[in-house]
Protein backbone atom coordinates (compact mmCIF):
# COMPACT_ATOMS: atom_id res chain seq x y z
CA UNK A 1 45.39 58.09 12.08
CA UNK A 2 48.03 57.02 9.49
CA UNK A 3 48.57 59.50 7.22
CA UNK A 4 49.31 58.63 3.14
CA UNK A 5 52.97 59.35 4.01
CA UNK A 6 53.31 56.71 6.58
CA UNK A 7 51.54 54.32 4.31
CA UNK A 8 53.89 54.83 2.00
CA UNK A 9 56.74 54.13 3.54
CA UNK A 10 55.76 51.20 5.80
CA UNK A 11 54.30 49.49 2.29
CA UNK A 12 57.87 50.20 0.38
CA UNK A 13 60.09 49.13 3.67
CA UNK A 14 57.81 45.79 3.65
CA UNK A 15 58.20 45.21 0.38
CA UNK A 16 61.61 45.51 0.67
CA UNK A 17 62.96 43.46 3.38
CA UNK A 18 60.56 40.57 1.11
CA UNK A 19 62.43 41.47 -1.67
CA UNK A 20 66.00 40.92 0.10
CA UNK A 21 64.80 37.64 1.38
CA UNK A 22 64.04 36.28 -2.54
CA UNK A 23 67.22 38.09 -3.19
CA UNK A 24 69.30 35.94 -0.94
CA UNK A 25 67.02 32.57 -1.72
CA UNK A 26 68.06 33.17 -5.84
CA UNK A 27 71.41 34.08 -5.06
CA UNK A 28 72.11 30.46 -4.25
CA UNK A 29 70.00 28.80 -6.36
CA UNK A 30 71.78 30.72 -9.20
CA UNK A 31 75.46 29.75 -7.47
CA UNK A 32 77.12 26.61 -7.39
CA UNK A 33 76.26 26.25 -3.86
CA UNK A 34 73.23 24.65 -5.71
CA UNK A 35 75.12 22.16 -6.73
CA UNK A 36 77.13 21.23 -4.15
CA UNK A 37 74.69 20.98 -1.45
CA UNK A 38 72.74 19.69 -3.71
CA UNK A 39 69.28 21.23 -2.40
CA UNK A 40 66.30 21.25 -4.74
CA UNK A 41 64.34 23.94 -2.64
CA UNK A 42 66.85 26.52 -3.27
CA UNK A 43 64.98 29.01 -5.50
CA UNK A 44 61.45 27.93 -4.13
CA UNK A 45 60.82 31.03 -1.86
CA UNK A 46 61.66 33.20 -4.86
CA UNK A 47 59.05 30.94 -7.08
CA UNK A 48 56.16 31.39 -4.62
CA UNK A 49 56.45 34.99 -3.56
CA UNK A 50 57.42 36.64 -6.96
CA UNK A 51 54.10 37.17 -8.22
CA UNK A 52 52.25 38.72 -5.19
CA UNK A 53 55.72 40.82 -4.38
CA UNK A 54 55.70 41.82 -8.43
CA UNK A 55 52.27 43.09 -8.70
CA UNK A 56 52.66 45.28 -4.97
CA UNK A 57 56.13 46.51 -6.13
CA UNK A 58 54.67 47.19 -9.91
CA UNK A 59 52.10 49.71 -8.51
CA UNK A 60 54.19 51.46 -5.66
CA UNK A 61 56.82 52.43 -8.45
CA UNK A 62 53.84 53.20 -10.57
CA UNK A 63 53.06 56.05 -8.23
CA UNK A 64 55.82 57.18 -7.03
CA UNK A 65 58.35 56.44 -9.77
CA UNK A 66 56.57 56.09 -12.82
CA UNK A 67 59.70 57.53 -15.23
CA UNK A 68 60.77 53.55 -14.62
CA UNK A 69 58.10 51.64 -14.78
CA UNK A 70 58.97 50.19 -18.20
CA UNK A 71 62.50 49.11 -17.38
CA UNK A 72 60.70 47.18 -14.47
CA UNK A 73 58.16 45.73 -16.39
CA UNK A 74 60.16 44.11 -19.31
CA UNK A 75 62.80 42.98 -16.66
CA UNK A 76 59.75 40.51 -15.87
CA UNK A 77 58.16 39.62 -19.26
CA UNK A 78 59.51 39.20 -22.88
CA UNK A 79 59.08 41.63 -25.68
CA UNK A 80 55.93 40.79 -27.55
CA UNK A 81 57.82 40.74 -30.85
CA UNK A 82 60.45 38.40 -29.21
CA UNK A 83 61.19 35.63 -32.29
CA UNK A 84 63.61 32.55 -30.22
CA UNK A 85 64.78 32.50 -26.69
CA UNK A 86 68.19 33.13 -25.75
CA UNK A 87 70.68 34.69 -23.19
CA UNK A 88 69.67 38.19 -24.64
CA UNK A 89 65.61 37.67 -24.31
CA UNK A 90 65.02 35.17 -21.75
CA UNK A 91 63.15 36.83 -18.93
CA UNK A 92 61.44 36.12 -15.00
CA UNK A 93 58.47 35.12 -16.35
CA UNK A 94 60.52 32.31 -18.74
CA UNK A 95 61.94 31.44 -15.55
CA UNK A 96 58.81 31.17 -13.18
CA UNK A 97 56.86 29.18 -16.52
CA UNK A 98 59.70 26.77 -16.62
CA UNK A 99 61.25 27.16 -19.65
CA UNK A 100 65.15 26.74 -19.58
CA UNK A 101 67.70 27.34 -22.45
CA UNK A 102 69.01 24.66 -24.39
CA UNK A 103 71.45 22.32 -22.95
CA UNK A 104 74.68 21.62 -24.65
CA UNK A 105 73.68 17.45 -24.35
CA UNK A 106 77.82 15.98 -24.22
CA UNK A 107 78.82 18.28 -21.16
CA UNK A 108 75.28 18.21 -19.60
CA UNK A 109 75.48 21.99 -19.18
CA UNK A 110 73.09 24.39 -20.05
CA UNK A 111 74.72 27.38 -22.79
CA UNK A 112 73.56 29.81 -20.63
CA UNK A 113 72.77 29.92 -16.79
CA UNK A 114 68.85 30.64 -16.51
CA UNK A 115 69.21 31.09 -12.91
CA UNK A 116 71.93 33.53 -13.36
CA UNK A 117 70.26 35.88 -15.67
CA UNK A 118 67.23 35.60 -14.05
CA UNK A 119 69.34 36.99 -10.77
CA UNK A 120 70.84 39.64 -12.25
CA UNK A 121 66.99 40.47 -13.86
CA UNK A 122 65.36 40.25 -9.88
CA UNK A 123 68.96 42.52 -9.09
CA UNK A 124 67.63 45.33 -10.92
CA UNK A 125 64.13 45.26 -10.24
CA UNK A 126 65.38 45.59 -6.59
CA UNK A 127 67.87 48.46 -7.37
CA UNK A 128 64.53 50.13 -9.05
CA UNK A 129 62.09 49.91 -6.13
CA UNK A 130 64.95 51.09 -3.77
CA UNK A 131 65.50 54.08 -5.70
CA UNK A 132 62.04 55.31 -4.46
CA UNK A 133 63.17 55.05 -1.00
CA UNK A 134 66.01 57.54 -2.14
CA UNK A 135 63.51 59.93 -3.24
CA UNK A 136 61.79 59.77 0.02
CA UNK A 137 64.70 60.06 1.84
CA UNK A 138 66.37 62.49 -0.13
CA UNK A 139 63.03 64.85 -0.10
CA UNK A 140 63.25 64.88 -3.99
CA UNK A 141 59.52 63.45 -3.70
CA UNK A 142 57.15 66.11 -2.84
CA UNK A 143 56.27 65.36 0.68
CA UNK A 144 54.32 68.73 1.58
CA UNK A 145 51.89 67.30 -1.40
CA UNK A 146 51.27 63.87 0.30
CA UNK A 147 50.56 65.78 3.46
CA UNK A 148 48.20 68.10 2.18
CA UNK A 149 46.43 65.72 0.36
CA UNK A 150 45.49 64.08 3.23
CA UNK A 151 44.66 67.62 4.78
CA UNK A 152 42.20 67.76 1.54
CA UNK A 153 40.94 64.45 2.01
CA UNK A 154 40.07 65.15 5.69
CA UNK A 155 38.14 67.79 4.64
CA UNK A 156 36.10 67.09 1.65
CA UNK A 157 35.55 63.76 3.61
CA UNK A 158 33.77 66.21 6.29
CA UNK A 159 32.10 67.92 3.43
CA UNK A 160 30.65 65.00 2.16
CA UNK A 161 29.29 63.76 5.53
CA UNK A 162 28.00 67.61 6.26
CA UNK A 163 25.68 66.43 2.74
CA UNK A 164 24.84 63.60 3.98
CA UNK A 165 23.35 65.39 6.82
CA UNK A 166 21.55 67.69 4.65
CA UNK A 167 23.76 70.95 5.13
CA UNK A 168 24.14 71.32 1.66
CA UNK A 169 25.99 75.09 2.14
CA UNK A 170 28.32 74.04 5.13
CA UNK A 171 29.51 71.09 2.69
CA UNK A 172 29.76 73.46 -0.21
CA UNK A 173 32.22 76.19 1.95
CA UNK A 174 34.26 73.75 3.13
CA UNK A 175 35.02 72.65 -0.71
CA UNK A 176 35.11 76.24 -1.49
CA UNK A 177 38.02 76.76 1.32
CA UNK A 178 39.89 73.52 -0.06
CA UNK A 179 39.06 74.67 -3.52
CA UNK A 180 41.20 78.21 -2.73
CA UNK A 181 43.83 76.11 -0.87
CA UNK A 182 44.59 74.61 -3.93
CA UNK A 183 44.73 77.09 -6.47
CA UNK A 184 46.25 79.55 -4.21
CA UNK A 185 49.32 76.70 -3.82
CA UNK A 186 49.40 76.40 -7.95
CA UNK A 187 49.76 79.95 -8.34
CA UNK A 188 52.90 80.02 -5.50
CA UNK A 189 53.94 77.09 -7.43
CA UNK A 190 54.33 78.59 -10.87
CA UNK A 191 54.81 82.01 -9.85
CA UNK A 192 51.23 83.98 -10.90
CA UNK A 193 50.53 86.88 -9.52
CA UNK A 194 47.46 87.75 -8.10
CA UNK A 195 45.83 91.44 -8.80
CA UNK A 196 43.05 91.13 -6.25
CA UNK A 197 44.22 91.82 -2.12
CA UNK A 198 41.38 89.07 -1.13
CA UNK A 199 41.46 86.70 -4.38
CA UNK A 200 38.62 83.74 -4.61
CA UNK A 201 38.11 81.38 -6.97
CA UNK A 202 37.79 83.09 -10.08
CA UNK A 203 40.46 85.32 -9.49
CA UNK A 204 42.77 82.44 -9.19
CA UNK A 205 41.08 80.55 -12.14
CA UNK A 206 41.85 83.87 -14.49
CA UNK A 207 45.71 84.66 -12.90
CA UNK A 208 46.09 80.64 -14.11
CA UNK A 209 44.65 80.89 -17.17
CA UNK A 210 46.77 83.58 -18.23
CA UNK A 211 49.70 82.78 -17.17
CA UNK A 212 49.93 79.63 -18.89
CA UNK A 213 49.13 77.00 -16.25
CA UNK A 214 46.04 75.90 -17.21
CA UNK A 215 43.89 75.45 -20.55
CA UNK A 216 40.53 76.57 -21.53
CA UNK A 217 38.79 73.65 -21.17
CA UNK A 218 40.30 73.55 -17.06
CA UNK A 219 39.59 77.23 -16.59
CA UNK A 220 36.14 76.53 -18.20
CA UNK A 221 35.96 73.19 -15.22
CA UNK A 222 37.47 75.36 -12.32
CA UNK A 223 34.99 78.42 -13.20
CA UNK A 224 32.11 75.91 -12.77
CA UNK A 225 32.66 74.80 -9.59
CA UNK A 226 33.39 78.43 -8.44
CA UNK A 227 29.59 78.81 -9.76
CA UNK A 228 28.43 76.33 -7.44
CA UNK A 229 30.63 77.56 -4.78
CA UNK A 230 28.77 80.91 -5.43
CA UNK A 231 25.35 78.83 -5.02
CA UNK A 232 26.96 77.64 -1.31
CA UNK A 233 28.11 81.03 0.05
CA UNK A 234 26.04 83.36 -0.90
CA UNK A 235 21.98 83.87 -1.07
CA UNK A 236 20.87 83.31 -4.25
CA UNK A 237 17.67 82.98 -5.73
CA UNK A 238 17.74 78.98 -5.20
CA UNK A 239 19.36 76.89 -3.03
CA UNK A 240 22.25 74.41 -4.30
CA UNK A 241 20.53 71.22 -4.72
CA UNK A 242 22.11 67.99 -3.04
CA UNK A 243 23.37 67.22 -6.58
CA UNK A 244 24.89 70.25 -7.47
CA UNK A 245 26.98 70.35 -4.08
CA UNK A 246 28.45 66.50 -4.99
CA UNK A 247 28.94 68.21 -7.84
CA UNK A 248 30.96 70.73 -6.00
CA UNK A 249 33.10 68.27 -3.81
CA UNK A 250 34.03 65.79 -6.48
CA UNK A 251 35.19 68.41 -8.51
CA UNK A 252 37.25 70.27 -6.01
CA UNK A 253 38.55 66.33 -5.05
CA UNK A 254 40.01 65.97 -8.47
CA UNK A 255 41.15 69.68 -9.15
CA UNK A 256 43.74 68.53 -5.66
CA UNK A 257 45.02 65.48 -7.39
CA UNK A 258 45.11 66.62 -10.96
CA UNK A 259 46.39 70.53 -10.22
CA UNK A 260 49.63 71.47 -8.34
């Protein structure tokens, strides 16, 4: 099975051998090879795969490189507040609508070179969506977090079908165990130490709390679902009711992807 990891990277290595391709196609339409062979199509490749290649490309760097996900986005469209068109504001999306910059009408030449500036535009975005490669290959991304998220996912997906099932505590353990993965990790991560030899959920929930890594409200979420953990491991009263145990797994899903 393909873990997230390997998605990753076979999406942003597809997405960038496209995105050489257009390169190359716009480098001559925005040359004077253009011109001199004289070929209409030049550009045209560019023009029908921008959109579908923009909107992939927008949400890989959303994930992984979010700090330039602005730059990337006004590269494509204007500012909103944009008054005239000119060398300065003229964007992709001008380009891709069809709107060109005036043409000075005695030498038949347009003041600025659309195609050129729309280049130099598609240059950048390129430069951007490379850099994530970097951080892969540079290890500056986290890649022990994409692995163990899929570690996590694996096994709440194995909770969820043990509730299916009806084995409402073997679903609720295995939450509980993925549940102590994670805060265990955040405490390692921010350096909290733990007073307990054998520390569960609470214990991990409290050493968080007070050392600044989490906020009431979280410690107040996290002490819930070590209620209902309580409810799974250990004979109660009651039973945990099917409810309670989704309960259980969709909290301790988003306590991996919101808590590191």
């Amino acid at each position: 099975m393909k873990t997230n990891l390997t998605r990753y990277q076979e999406e942003l290595e597809r997405l960038i051998k496209l995105s050489d391709q257009m390169y190359r196609d716009l480098d001559l339409a925005a040359s004077e090879k253009r011109a001199q062979k004289g070929d209409e199509e030049l550009g045209n490749m560019f023009f029908s795969s921008y959109q579908k290649w923009y909107s992939e490309a927008y949400e890989v760097i959303r994930q992984m490189l979010p700090s330039r996900l602005t730059e990337f986005e006004m590269l494509y469209r204007s500012n909103d507040k944009r008054k005239d068109i000119n060398a300065q504001t003229y964007t992709i999306k001008d380009w891709l609508l069809g709107i060109r910059l005036s043409t000075d009408s005695e030498a038949a030449l347009s003041f600025y070179n659309d195609a050129t500036i729309v280049f130099m535009q598609f240059q950048m975005q390129c430069e951007i969506l490379k850099s994530v490669k970097l951080r892969f290959e540079n290890s500056l991304l986290d890649i022990h977090q994409l692995l163990r998220a899929d570690l996590f996912d694996s096994e709440l997906e194995s909770a969820r079908e043990l509730l299916k099932n009806g084995f409402l505590r073997a679903a609720g353990a295995i939450a509980g165990v993925v549940a102590e993965k994670q805060l265990r990790e955040a405490c390692q991560n921010h350096i909290v130490s733990i007073g307990k030899k054998n520390p569960k959920v609470a214990a991990y929930n409290d050493a968080l709390k007070e050392g600044g890594v989490i906020d009431i409200p979280q410690w107040r979420f996290i002490q819930r679902l070590g209620d209902l953990l309580n409810l799974c491991d250990q004979k109660k009263e009651r039973d945990p009711t099917r409810d309670e145990v989704m309960e259980l797994i969709d909290g301790v899903e988003r306590l991996t992807k919101t808590l590191f």
